[in-house]
N, C-alpha and C. Protein backbone atom coordinates (compact mmCIF):
# COMPACT_ATOMS: atom_id res chain seq x y z
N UNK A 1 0.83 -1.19 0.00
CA UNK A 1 0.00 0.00 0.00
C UNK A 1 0.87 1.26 0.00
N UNK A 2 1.71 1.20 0.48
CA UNK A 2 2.79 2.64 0.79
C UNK A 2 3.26 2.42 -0.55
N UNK A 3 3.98 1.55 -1.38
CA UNK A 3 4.34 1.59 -2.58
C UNK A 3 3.29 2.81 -3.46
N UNK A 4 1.90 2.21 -3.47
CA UNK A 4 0.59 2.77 -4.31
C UNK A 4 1.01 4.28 -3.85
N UNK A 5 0.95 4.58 -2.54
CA UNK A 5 0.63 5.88 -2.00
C UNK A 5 2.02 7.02 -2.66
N UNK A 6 2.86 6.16 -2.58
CA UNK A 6 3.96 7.10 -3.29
C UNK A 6 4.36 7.44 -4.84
N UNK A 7 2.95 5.94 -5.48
CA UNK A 7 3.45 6.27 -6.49
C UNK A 7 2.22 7.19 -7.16
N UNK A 8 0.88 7.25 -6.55
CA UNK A 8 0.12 8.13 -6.59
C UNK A 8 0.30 9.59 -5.97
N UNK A 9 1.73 9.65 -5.02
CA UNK A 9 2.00 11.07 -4.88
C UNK A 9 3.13 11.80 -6.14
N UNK A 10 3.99 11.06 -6.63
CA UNK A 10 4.52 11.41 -7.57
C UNK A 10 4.11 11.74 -9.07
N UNK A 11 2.63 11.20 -9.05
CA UNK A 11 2.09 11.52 -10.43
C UNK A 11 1.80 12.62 -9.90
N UNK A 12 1.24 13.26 -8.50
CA UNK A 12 0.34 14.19 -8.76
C UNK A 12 1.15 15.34 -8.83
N UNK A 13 2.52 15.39 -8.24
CA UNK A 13 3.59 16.10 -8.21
C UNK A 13 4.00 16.17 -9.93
N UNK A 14 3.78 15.47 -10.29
CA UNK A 14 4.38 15.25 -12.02
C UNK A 14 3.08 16.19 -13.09
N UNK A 15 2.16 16.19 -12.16
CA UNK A 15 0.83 16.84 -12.91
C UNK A 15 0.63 18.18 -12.89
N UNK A 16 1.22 18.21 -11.58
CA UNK A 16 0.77 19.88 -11.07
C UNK A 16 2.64 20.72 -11.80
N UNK A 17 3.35 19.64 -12.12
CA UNK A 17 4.95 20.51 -12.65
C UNK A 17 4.47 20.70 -14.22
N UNK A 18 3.75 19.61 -14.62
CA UNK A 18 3.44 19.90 -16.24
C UNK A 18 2.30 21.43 -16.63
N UNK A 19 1.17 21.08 -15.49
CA UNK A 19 0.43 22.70 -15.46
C UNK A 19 0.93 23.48 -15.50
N UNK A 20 1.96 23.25 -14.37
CA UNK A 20 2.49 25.02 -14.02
C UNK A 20 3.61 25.51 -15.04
N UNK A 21 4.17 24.48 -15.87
CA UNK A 21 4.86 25.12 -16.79
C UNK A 21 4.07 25.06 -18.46
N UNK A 22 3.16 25.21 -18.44
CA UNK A 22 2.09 25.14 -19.68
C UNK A 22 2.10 24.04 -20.57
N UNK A 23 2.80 22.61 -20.21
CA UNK A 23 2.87 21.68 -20.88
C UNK A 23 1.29 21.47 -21.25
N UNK A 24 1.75 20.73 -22.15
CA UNK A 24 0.06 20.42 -22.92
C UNK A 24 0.32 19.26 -23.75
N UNK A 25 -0.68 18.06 -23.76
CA UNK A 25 -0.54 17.38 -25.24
C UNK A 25 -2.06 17.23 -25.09
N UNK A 26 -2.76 18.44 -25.41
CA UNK A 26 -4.18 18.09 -25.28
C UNK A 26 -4.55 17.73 -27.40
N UNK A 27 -5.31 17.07 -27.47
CA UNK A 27 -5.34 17.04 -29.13
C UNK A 27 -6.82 17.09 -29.38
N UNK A 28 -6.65 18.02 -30.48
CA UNK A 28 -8.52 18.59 -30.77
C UNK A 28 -8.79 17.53 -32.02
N UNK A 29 -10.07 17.46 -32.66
CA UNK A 29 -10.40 17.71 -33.73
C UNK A 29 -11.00 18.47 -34.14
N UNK A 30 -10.98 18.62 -35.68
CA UNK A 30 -11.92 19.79 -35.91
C UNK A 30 -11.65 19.65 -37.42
N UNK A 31 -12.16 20.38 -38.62
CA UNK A 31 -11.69 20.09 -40.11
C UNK A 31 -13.05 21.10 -40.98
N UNK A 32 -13.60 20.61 -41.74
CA UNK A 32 -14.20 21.98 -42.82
C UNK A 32 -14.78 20.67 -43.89
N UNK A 33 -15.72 21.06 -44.46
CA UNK A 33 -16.83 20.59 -44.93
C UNK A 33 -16.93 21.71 -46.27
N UNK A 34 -17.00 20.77 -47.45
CA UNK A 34 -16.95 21.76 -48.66
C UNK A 34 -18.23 21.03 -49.45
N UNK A 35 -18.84 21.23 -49.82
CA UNK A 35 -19.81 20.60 -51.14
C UNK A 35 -19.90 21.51 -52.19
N UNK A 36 -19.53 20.66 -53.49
CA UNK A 36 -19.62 21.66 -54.79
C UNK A 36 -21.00 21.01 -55.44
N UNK A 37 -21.82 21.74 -56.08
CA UNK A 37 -22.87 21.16 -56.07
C UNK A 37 -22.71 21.18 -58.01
N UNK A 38 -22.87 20.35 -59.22
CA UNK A 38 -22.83 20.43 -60.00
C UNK A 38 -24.28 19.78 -60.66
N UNK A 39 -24.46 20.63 -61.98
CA UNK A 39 -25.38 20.08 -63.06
C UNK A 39 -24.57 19.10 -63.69
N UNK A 40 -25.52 17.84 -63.43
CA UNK A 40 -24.44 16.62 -63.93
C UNK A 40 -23.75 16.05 -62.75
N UNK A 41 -22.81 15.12 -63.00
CA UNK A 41 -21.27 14.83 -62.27
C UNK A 41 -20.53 15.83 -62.56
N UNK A 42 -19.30 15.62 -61.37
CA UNK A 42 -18.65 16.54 -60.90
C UNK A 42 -17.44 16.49 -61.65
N UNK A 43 -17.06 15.49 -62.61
CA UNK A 43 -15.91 15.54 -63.59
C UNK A 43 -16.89 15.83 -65.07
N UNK A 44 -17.77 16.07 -65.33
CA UNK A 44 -18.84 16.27 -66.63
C UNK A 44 -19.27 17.18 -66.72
N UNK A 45 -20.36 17.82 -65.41
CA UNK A 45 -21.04 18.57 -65.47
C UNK A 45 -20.63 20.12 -64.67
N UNK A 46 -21.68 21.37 -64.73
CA UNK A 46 -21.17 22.49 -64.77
C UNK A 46 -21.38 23.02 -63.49
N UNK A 47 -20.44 22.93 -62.27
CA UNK A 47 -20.47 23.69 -60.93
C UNK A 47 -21.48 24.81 -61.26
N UNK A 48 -22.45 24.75 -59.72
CA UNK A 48 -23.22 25.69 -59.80
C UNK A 48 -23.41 26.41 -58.82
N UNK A 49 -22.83 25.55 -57.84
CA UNK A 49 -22.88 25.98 -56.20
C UNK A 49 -21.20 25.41 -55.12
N UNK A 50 -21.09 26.17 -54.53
CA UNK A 50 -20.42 26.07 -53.74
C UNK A 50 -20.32 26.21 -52.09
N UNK A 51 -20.18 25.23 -51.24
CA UNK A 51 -20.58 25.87 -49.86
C UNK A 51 -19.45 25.36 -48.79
N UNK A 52 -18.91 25.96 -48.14
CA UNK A 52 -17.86 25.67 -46.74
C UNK A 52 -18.26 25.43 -45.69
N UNK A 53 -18.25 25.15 -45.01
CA UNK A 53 -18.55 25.42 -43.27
C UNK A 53 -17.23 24.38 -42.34
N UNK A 54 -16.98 25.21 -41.22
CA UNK A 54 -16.49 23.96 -40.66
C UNK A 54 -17.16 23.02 -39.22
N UNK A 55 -16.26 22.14 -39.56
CA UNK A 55 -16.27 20.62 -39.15
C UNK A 55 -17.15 20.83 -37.53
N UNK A 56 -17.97 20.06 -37.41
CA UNK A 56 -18.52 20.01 -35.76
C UNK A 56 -18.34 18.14 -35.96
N UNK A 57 -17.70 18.18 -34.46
CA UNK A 57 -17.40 16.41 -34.38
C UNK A 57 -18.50 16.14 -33.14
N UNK A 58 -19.46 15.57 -33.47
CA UNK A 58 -20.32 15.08 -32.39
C UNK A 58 -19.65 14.26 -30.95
N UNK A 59 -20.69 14.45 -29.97
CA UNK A 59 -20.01 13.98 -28.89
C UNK A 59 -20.39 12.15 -29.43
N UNK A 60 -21.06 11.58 -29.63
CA UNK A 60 -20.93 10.29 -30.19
C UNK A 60 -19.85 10.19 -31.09
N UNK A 61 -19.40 10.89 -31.73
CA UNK A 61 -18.32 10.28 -32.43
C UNK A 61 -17.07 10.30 -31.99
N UNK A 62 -17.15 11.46 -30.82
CA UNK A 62 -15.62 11.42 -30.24
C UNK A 62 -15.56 10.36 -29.20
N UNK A 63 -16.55 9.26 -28.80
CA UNK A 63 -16.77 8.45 -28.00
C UNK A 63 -16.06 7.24 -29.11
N UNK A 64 -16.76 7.07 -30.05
CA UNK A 64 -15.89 5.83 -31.15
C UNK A 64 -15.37 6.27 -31.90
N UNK A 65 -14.36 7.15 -31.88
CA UNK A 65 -13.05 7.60 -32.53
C UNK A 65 -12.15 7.13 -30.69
N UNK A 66 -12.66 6.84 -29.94
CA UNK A 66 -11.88 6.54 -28.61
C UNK A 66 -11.53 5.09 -28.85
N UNK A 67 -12.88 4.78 -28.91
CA UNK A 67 -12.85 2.94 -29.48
C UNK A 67 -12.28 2.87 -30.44
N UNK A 68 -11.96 3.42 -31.35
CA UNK A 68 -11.34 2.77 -32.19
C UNK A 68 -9.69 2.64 -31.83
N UNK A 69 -9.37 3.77 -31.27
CA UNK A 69 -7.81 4.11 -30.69
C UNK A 69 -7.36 3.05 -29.96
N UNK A 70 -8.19 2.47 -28.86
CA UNK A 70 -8.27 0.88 -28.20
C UNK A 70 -8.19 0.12 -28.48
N UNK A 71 -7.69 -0.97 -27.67
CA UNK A 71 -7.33 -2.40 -28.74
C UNK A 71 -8.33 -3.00 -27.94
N UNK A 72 -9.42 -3.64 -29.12
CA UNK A 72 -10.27 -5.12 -28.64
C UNK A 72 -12.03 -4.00 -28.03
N UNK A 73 -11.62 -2.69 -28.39
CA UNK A 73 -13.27 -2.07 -27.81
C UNK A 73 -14.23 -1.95 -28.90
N UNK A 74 -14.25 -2.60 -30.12
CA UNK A 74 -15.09 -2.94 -31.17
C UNK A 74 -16.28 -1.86 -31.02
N UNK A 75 -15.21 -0.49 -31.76
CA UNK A 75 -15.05 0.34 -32.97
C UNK A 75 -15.19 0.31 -34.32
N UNK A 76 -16.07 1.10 -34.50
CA UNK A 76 -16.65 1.02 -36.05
C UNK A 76 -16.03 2.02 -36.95
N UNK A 77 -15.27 1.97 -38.31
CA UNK A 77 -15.21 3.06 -38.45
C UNK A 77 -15.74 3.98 -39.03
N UNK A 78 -15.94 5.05 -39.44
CA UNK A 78 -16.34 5.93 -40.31
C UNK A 78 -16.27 5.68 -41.79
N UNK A 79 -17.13 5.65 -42.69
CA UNK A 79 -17.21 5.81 -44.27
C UNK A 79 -18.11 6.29 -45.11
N UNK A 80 -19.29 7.01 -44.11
CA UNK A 80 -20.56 6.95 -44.98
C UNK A 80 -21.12 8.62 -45.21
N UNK A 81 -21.52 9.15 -45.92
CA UNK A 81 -22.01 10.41 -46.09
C UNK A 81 -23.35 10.29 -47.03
N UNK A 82 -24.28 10.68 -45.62
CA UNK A 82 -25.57 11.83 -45.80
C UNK A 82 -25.74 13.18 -46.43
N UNK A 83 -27.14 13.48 -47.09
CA UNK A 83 -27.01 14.33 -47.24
C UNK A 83 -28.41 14.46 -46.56
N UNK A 84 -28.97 16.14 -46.24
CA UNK A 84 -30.21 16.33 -46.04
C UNK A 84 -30.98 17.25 -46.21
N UNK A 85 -31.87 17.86 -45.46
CA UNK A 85 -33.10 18.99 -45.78
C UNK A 85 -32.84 19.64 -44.49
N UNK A 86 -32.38 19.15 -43.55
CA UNK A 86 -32.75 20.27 -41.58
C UNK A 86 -32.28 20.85 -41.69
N UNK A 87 -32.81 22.18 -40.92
CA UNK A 87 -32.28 23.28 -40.75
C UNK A 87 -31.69 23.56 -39.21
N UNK A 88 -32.10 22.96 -38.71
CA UNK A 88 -31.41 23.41 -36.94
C UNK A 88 -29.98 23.07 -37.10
N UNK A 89 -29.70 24.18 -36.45
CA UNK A 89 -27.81 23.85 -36.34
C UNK A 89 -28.18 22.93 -35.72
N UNK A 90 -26.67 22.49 -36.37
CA UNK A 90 -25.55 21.30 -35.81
C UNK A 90 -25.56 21.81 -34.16
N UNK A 91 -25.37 20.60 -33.17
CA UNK A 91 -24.85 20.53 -32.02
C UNK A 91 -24.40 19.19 -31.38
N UNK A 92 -23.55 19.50 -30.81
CA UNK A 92 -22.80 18.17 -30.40
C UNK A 92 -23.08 17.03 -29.87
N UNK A 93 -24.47 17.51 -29.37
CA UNK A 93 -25.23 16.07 -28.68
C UNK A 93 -26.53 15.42 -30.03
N UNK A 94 -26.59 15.95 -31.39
CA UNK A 94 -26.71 15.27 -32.24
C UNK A 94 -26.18 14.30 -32.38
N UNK A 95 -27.06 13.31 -32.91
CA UNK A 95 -27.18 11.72 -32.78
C UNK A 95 -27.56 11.10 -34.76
N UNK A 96 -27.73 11.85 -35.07
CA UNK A 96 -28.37 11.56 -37.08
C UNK A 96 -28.65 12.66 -37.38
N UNK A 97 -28.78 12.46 -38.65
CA UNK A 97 -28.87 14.05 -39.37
C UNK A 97 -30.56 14.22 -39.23
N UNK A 98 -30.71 15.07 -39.27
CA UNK A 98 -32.18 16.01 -39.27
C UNK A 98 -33.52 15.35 -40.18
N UNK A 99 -33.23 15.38 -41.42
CA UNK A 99 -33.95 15.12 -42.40
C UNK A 99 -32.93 14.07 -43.24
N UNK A 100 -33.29 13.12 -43.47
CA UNK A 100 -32.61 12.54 -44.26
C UNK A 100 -33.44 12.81 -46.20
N UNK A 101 -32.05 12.67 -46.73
CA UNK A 101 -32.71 12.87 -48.23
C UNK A 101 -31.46 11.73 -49.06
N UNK A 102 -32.51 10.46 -49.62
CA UNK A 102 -31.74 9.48 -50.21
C UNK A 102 -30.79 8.75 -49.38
N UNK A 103 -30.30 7.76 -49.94
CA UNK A 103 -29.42 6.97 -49.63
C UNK A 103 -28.12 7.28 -48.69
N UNK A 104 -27.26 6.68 -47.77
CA UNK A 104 -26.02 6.81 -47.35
C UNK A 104 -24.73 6.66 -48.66
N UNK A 105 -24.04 7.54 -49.19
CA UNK A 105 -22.85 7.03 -49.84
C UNK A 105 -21.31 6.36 -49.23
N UNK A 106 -20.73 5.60 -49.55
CA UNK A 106 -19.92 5.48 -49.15
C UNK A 106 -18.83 6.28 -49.86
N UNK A 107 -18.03 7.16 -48.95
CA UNK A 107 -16.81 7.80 -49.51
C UNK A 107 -16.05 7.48 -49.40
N UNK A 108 -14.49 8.37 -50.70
CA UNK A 108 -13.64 7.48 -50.20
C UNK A 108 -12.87 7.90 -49.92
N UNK A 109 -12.09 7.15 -48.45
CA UNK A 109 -11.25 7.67 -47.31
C UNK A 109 -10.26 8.04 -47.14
N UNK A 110 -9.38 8.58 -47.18
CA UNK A 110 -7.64 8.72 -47.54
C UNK A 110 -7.33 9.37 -46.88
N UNK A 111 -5.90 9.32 -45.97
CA UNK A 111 -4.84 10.21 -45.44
C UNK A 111 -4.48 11.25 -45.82
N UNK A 112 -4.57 12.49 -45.57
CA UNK A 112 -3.86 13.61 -45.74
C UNK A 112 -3.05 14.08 -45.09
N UNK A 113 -2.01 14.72 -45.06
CA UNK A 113 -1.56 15.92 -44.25
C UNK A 113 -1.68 17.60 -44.08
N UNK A 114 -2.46 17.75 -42.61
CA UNK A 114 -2.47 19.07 -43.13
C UNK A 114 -1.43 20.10 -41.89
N UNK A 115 -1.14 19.64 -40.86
CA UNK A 115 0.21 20.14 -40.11
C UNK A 115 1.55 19.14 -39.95
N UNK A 116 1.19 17.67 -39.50
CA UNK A 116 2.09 16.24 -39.37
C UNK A 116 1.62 15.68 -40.30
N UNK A 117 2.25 14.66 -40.26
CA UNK A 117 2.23 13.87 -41.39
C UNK A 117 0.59 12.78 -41.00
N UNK A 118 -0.09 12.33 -42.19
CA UNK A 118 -1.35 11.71 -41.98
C UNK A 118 -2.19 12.59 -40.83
N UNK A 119 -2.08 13.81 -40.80
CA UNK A 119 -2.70 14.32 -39.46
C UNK A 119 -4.24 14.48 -39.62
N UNK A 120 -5.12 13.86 -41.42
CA UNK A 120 -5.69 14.27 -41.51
C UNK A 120 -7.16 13.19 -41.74
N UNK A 121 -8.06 12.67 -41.88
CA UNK A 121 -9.04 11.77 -42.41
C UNK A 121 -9.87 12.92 -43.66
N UNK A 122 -9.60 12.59 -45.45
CA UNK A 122 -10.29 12.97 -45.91
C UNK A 122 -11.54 11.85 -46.39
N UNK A 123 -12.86 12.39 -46.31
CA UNK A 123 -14.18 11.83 -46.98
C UNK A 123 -14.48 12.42 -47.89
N UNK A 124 -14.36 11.50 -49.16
CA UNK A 124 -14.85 12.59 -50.49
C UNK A 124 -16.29 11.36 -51.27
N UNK A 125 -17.87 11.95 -51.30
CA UNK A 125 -18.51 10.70 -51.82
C UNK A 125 -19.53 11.90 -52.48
N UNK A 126 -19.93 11.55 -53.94
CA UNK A 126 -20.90 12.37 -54.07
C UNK A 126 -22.58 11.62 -54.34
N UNK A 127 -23.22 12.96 -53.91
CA UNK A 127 -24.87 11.68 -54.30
C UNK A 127 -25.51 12.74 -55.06
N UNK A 128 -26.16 11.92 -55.90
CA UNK A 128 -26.48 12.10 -56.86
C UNK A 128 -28.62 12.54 -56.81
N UNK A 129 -29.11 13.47 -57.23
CA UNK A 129 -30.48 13.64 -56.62
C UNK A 129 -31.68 13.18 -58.01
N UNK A 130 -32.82 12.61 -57.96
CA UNK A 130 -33.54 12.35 -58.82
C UNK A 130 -34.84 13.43 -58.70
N UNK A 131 -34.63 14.25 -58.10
CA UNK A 131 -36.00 15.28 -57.42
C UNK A 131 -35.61 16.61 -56.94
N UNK A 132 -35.98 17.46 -57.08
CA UNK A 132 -35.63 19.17 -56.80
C UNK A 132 -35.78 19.09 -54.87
N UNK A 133 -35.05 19.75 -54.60
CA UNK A 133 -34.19 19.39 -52.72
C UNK A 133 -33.62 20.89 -52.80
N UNK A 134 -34.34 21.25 -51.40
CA UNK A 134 -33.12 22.16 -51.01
C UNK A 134 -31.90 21.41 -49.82
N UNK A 135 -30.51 21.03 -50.04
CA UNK A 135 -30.01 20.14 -49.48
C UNK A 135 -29.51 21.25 -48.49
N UNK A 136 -29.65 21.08 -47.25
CA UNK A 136 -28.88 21.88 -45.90
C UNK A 136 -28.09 21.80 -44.88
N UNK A 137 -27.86 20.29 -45.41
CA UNK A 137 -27.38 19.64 -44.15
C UNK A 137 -26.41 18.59 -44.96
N UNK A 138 -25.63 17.83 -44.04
CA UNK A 138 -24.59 16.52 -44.02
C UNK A 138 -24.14 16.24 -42.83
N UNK A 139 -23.43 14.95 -42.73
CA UNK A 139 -23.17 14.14 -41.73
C UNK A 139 -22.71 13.03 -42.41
N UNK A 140 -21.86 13.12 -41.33
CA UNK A 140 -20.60 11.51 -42.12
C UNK A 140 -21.38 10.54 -40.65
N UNK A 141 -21.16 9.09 -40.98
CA UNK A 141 -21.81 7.89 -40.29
C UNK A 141 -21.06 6.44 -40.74
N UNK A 142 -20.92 5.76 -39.43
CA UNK A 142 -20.25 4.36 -39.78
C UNK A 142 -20.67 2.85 -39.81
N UNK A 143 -22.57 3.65 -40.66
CA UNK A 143 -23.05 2.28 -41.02
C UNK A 143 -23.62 3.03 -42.14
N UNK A 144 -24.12 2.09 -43.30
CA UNK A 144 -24.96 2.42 -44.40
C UNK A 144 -25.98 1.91 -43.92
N UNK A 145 -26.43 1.80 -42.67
CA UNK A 145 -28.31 1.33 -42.60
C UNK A 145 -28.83 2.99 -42.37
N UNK A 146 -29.89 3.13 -42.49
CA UNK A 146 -30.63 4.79 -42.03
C UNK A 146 -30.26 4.20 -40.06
N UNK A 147 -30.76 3.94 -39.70
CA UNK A 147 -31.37 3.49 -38.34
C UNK A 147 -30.25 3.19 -37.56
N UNK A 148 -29.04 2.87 -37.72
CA UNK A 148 -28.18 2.24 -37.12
C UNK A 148 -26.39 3.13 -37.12
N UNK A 149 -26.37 2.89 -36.14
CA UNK A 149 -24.77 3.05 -36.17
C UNK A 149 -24.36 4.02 -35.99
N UNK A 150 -23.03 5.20 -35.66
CA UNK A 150 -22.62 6.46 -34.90
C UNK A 150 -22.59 7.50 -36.13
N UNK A 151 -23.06 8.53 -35.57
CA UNK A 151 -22.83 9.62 -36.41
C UNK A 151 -21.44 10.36 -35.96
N UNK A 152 -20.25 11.09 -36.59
CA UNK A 152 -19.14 11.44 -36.46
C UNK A 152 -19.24 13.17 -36.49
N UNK A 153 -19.97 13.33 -37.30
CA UNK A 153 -20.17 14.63 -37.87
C UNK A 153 -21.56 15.02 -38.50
N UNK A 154 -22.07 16.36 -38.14
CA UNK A 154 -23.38 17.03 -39.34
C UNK A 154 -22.65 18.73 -38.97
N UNK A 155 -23.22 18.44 -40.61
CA UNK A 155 -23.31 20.03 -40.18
C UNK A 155 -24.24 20.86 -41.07
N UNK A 156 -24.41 21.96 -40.61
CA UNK A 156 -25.87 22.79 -41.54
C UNK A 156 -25.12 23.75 -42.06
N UNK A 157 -25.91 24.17 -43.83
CA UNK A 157 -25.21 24.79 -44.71
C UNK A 157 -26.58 26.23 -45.12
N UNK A 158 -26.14 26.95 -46.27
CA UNK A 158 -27.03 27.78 -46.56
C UNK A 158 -27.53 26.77 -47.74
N UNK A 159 -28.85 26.73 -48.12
CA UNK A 159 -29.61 26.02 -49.45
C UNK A 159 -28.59 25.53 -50.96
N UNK A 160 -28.42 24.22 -50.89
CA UNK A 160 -28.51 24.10 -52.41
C UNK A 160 -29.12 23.29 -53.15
N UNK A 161 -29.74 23.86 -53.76
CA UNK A 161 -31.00 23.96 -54.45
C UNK A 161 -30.89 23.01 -55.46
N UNK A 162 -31.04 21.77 -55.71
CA UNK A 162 -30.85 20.97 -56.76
C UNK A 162 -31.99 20.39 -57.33
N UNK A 163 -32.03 19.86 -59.06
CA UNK A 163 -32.93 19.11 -59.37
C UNK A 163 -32.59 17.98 -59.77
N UNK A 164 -33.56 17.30 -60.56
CA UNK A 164 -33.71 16.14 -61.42
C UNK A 164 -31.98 15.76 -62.21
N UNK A 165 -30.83 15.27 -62.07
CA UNK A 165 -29.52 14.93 -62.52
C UNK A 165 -28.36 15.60 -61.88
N UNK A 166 -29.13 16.51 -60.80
CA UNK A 166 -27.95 17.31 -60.45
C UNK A 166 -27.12 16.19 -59.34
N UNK A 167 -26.34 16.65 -59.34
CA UNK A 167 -25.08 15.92 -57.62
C UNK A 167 -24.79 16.79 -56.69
N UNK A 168 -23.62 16.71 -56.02
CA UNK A 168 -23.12 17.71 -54.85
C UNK A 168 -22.02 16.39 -54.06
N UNK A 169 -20.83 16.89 -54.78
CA UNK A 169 -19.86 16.10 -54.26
C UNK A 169 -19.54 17.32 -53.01
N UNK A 170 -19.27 15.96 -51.43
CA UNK A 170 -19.06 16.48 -50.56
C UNK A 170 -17.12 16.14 -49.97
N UNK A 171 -16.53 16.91 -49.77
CA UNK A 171 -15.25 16.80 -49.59
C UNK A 171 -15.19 17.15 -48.14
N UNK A 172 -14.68 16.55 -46.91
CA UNK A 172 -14.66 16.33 -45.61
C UNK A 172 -13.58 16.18 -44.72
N UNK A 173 -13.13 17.31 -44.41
CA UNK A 173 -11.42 16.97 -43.63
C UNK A 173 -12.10 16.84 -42.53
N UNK A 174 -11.22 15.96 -41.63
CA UNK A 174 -11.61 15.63 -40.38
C UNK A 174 -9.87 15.90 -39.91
N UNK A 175 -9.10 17.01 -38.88
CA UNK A 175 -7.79 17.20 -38.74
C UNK A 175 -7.74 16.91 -37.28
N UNK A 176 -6.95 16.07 -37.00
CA UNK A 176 -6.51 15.24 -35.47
C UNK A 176 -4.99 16.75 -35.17
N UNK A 177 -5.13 17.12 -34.31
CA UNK A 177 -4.44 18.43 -33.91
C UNK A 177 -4.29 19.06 -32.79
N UNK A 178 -2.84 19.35 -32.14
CA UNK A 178 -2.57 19.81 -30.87
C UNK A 178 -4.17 20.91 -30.76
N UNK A 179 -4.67 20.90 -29.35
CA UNK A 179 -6.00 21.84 -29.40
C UNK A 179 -4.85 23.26 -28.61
């Protein structure tokens, strides 16, 4: 027991020397959300819209982005992008996107760097609309069922307005980063 007690006094001594000299390895996420919205596909057809916003990481997703970091806590990962119609901001205790409109896409996933090296998760998937939508929303998710599985990200945009052949490829940094 005296072993425990000393070695629980030396962390706390080790905790309060890292505060007081501003050590930090706290690590954020955070990243930016682009959709170009085109008549047609997005290598064919003629950009018509453009929209930014950045990244909100839900508190569910920063729960299995934990699991996944763990070995054996069966973690799902991220691949899927929504699009939708809601208008209420994004907030962190969102759980699915608002309005769903069509299918889940699967995007596709790749390493970037945008300060270290791989510091980055890009999602690039576009969907494609058969019906006039004002689309306002997105959210990345790590199941293709509607009903099931963690949402990572939504976020709410200003209107784009699409019809009958149009798309809206969505491009999705997700950046792992000293906060």
């Amino acid at each position: 027991m005296e072993l425990i007690n000393k070695t629980i006094e030396k962390y706390k001594k080790w905790i309060k020397m890292i505060k007081s000299k501003g050590i930090s390895n706290n690590v954020g996420v955070r990243g930016y959300l682009v959709a170009k919205a085109y008549h047609g596909k997005p290598k064919t057809g003629k950009l018509f819209a453009v929209r930014g916003v950045k990244n909100l990481i839900v508190t569910a997703g920063l729960g299995e982005i934990a699991k996944l970091v763990g070995y054996n806590l069966n973690g799902t990962s991220f691949r899927y992008i929504q699009a939708g119609t809601g208008t209420t901001a994004a907030t962190a205790g969102d759980t699915d996107i608002e309005t769903k409109e069509g299918a889940k896409v699967a995007a596709t996933v790749t390493n970037e760097t945008t300060t270290v090296t791989d510091d980055t998760i890009r999602f690039v998937a576009t969907i494609s609309f058969t019906s006039s939508k004002a689309i306002t929303e997105a959210a990345i998710t790590n199941n293709s069922a509607d009903a099931t599985g963690e949402l990572l990200a939504r976020q709410v945009f200003s209107a784009i307005n699409v019809n009958n052949g149009d798309s809206i490829e969505f491009t999705w940094d997700v950046v792992f980063a000293a906060a």
